[in-house]
Protein backbone atom coordinates (compact mmCIF):
# COMPACT_ATOMS: atom_id res chain seq x y z
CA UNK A 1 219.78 104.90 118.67
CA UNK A 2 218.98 101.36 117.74
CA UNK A 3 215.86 99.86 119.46
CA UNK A 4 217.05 98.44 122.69
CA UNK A 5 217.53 94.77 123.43
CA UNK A 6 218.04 93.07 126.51
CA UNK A 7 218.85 89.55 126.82
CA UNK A 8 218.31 89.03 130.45
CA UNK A 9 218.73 84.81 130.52
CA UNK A 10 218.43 82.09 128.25
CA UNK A 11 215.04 82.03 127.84
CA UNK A 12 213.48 85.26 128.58
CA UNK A 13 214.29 88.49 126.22
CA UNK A 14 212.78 91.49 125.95
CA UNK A 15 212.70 94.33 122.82
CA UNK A 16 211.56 97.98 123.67
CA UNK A 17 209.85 99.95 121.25
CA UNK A 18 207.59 102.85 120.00
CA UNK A 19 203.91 103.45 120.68
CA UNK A 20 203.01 101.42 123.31
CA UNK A 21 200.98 98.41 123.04
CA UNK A 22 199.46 98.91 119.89
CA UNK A 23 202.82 98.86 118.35
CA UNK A 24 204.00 95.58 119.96
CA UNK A 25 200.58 94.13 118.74
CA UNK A 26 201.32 94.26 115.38
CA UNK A 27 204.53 93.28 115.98
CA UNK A 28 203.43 90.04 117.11
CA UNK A 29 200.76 89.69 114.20
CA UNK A 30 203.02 90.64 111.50
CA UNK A 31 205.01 87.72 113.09
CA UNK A 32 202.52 85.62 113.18
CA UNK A 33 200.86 86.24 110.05
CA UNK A 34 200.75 83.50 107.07
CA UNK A 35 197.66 82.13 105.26
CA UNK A 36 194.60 80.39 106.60
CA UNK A 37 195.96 81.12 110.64
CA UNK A 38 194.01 82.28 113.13
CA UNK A 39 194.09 83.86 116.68
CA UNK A 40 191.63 84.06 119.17
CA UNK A 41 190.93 87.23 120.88
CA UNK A 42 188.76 87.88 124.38
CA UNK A 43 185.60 89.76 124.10
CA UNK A 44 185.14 92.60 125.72
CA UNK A 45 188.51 93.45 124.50
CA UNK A 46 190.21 96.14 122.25
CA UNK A 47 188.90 96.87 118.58
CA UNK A 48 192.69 97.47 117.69
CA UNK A 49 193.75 93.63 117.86
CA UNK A 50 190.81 92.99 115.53
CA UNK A 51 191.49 95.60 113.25
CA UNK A 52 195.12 94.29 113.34
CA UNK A 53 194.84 90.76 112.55
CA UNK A 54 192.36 91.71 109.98
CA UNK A 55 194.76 93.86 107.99
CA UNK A 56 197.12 91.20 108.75
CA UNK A 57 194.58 88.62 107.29
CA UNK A 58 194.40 86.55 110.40
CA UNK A 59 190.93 84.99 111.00
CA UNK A 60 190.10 86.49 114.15
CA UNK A 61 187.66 84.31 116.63
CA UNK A 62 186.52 85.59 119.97
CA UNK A 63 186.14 83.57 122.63
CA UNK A 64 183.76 85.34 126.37
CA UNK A 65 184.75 86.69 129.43
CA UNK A 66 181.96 85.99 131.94
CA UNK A 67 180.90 88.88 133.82
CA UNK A 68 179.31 86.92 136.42
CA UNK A 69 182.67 84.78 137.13
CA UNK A 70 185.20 88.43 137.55
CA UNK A 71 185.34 88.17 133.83
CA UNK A 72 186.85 84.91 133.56
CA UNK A 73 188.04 83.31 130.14
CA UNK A 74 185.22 81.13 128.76
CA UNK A 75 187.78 77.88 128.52
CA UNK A 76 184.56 75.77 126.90
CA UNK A 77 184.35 78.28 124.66
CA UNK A 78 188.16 78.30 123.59
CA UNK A 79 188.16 74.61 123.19
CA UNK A 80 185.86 74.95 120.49
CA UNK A 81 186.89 77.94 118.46
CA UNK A 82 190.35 76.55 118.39
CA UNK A 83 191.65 74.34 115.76
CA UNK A 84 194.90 73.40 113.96
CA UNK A 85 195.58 76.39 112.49
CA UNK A 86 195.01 78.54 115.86
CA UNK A 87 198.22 80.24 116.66
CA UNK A 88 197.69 82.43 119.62
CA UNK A 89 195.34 83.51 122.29
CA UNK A 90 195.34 86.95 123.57
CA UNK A 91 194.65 87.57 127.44
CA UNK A 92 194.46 90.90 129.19
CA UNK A 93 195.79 90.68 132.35
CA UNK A 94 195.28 91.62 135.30
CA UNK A 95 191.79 90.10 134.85
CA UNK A 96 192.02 86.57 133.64
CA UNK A 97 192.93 83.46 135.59
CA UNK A 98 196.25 82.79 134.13
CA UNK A 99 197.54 79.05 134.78
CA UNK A 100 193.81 77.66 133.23
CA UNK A 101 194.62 79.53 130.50
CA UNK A 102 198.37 78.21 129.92
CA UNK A 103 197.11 74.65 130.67
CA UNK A 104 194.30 75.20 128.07
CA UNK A 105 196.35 77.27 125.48
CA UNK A 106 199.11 74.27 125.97
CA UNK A 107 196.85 71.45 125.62
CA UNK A 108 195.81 73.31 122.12
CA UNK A 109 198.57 73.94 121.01
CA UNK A 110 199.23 77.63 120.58
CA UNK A 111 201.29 80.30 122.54
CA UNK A 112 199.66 83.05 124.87
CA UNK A 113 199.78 86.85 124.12
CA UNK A 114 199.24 88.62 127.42
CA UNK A 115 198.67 91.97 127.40
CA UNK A 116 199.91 93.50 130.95
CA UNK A 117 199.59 97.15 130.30
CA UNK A 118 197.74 97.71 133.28
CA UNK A 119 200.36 94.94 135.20
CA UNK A 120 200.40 95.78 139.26
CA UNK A 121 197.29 98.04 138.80
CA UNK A 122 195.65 96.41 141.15
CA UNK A 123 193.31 97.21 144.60
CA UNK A 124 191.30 93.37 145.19
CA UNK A 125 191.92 90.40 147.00
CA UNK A 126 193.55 88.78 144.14
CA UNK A 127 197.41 89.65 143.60
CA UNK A 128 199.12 90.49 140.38
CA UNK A 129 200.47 87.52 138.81
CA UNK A 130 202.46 87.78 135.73
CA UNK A 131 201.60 85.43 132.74
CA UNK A 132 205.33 84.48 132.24
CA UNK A 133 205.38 82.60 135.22
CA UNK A 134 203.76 80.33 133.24
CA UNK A 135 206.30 80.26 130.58
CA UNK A 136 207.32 76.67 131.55
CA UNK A 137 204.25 75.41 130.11
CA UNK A 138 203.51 77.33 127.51
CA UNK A 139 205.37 79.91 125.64
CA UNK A 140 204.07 83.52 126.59
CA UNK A 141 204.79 86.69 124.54
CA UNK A 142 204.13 89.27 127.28
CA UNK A 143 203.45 92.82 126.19
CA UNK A 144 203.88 96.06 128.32
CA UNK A 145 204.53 99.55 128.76
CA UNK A 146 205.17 102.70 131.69
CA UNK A 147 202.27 104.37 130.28
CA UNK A 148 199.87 102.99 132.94
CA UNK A 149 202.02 101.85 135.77
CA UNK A 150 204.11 105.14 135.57
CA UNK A 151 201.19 107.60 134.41
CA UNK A 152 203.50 108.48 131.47
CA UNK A 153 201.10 107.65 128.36
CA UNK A 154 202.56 110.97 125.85
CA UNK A 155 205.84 108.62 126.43
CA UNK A 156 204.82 106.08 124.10
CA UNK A 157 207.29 103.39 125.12
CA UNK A 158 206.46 99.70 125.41
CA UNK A 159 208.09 96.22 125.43
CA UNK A 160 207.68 92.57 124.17
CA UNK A 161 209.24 90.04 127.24
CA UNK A 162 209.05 86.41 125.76
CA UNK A 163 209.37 83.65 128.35
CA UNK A 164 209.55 80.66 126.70
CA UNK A 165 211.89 77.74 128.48
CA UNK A 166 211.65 75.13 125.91
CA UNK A 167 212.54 77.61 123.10
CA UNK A 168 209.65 76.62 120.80
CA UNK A 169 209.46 80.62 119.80
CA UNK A 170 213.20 80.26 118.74
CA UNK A 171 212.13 76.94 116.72
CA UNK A 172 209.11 78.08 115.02
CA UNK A 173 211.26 81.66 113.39
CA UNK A 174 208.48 83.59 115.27
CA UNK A 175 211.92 85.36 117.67
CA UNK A 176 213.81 85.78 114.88
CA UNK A 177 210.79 87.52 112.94
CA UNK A 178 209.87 90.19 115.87
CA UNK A 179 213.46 90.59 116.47
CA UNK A 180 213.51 92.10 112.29
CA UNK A 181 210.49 93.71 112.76
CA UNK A 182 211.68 95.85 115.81
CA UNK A 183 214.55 96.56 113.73
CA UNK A 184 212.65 98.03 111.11
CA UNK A 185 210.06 99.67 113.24
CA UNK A 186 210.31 103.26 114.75
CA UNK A 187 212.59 103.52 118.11
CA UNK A 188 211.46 105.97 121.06
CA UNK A 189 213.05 109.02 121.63
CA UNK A 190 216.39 109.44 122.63
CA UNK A 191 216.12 110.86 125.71
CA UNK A 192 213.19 108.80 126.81
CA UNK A 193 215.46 105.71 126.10
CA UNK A 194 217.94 107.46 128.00
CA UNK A 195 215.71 107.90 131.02
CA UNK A 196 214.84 104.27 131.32
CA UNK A 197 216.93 102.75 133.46
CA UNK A 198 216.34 105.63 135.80
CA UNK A 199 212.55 104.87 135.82
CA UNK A 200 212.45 100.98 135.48
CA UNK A 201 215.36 100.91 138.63
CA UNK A 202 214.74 103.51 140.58
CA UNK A 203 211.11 104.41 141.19
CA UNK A 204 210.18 104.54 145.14
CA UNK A 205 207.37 102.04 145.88
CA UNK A 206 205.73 104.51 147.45
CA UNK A 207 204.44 106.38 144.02
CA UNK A 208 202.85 102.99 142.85
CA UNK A 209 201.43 102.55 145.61
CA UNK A 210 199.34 106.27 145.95
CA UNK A 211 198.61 105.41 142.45
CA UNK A 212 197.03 102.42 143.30
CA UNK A 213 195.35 103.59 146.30
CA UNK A 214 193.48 107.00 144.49
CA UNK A 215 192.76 104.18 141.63
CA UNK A 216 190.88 102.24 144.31
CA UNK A 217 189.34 105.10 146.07
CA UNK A 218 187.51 106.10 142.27
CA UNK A 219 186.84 102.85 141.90
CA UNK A 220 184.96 102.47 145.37
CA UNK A 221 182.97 106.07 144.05
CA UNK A 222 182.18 104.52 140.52
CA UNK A 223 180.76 101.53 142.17
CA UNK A 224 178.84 103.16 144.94
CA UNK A 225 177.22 105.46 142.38
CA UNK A 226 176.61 103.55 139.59
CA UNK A 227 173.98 101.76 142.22
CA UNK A 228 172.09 104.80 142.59
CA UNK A 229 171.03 104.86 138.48
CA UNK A 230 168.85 101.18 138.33
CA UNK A 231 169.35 101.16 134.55
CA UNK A 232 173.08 100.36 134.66
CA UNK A 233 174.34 97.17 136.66
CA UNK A 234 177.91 96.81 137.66
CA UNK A 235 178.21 92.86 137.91
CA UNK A 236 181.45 92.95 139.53
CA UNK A 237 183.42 95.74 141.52
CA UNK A 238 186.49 96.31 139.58
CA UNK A 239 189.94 94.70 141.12
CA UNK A 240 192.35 96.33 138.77
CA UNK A 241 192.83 98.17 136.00
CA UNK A 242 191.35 102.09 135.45
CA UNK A 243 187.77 100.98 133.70
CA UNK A 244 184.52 99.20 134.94
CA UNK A 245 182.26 97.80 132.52
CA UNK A 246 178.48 98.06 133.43
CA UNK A 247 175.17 96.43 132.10
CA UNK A 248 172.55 98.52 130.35
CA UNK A 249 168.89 97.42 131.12
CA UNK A 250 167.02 99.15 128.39
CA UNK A 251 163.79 98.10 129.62
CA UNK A 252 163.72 100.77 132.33
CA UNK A 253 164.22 103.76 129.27
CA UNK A 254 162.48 105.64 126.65
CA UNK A 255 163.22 106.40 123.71
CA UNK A 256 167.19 104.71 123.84
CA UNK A 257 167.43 101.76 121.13
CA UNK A 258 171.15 100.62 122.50
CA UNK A 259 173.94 100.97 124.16
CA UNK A 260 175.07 103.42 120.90
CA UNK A 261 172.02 105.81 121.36
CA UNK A 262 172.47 105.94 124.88
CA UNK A 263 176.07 107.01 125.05
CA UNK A 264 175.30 110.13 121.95
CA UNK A 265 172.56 111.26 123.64
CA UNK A 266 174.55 110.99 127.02
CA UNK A 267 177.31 113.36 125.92
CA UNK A 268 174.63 115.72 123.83
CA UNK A 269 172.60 115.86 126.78
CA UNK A 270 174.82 116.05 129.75
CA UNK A 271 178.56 116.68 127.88
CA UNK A 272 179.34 112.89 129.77
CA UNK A 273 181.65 110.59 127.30
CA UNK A 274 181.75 106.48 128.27
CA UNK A 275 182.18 103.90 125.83
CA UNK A 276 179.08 101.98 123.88
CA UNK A 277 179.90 98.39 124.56
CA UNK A 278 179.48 97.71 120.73
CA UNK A 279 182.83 98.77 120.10
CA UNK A 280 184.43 95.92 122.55
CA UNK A 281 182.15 93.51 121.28
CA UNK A 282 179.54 93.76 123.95
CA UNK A 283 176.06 95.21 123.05
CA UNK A 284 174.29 97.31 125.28
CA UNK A 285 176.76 97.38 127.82
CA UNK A 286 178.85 100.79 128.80
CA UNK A 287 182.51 101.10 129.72
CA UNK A 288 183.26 103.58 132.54
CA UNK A 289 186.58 104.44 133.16
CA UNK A 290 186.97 105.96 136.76
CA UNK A 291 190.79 107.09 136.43
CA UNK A 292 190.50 110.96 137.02
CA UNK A 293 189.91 112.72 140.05
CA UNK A 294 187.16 111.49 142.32
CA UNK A 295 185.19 115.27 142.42
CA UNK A 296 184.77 115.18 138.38
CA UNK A 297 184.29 111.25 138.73
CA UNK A 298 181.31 111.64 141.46
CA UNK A 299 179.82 114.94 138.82
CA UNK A 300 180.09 112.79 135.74
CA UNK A 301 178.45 109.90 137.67
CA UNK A 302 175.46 112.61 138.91
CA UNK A 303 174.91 113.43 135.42
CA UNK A 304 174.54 109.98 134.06
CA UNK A 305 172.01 109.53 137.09
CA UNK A 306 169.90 112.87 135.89
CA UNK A 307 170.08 111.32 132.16
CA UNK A 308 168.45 108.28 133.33
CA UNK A 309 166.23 110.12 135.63
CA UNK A 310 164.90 112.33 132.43
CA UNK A 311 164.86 109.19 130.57
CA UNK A 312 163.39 106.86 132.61
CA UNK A 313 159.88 105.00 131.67
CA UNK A 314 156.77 106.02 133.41
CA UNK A 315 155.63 103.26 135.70
């Protein structure tokens, strides 16, 4: 089968294709790419966007979230990495303020790339809002899958949704480019295509919402331990998504250089695996992700508590 297409009204379209959301990424940035561009990506974010644009030769400038703010976009910050030749900046959302961002990525002149993989994943005060209901004021490139939402990730199936009223997309070639690319890229299986509109149309709300609620009940564990070992600090209590990333305070440890050395002796030590913040773009910080069950989730959490307890400088 052909890679699916649905044109759903005049300005909003959406192609469906293989492997997720790395595969819509470069999509995009093949799209995008032409000589002396560049995009601006959020740090912490995902080391395949940079590795993307680079092979794409995009110059790739990051831009903060601020952990003390919920991890809002650094908008300063954006205003001055951005320049004529800026194309796009990326968002992962939930977890960024989303009209500040259109307003800003408007008044710059560039398009937004939201990445909503982990869209309606959420367990805070603050509600899901899409990014292309901000399409009217700037064009949005939204990219998603059912590997979260659904808990289907062997699936590999994803989807670009452009919302884009004033058709500047259309104008610019960058539609008509995606739309070749998808053509040319690998389609999902057939019988995963096939089960589609099943899943899309007819999922009871209740399984999203015992998704979200064991979600929230790990994150309320991974929270509530991670303030029993003082050389990690949580700066905010996750709202969404399946990860929590957490402030290492190397002061109160011996013999750990970094957030690197802590994580290989972690998993030598006490067989734990979580994330060295390097790889995001956030030295000596650790990324936790909480998403399994909450028995293995309060262990692992124990262990990392002993490791610091073994490690911990004498006072």
């Amino acid at each position: 089968m052909s890679p699916v297409i649905f044109l759903t009204n005049c300005h909003r379209m959406m192609f469906m294709s293989q492997q997720v959301a790395t595969n819509q990424l470069r999509i995009i940035i093949t799209a995008l790419a032409r000589s002396g561009v560049n995009i601006l990506l959020p740090r912490p974010g995902y080391p395949q966007y940079e590795a993307r644009a680079a092979f794409s030769h995009l110059e790739v400038r990051h831009f903060d979230l601020i952990p003390e703010k919920g991890w809002e976009v650094d908008l300063d910050a954006v205003e001055a990495l951005a320049d004529e030749n800026t194309v796009a900046i990326v968002i992962i959302n939930p977890g960024n303020p989303c009209g500040n961002v259109a307003e800003t990525a408007r008044k710059l002149g560039m398009f937004v790339i939201a990445d909503e993989v982990y869209s309606h994943i959420v367990f805070g005060n603050k509600p899901f809002i899409p990014m292309g209901e901000f399409g009217s004021i700037v064009p949005v490139l939204t990219i998603g899958s059912i590997s979260k939402r659904w808990i289907v990730p062997g699936w590999r199936l994803g989807w670009i949704v452009t919302n884009d009223p004033c058709g500047l997309l259309k104008q610019t070639g960058i539609l008509d480019s995606i739309r070749n690319y998808v053509n040319l890229s690998s389609d999902p299986a057939t019988f995963i295509q096939g089960a589609i509109p099943e899943i899309l149309g007819n999922t009871e709300e209740d399984f999203f919402s015992n998704i979200v609620r064991t979600i929230k009940e790990d994150a309320d564990i991974c929270c509530s331990k991670i303030k029993e070992i003082p050389c990690i600090v949580c700066p905010q209590q996750p709202e969404g998504a399946m990860s929590v990333m957490v402030k290492l305070n190397l002061s109160l440890l011996e013999g750990i250089n970094d957030d690197m050395d802590f994580c290989v002796k972690l998993v030598k030590e006490e067989s734990v695996i979580v994330l060295p913040g390097t790889t995001v773009g956030m030295k000596n910080w650790i990324r936790i992700t909480f998403a399994i069950e909450p028995a293995i989730l309060a262990e692992g959490l124990d262990r990392i508590k002993s490791f610091y307890q073994r490690h911990a400088k004498k006072l």
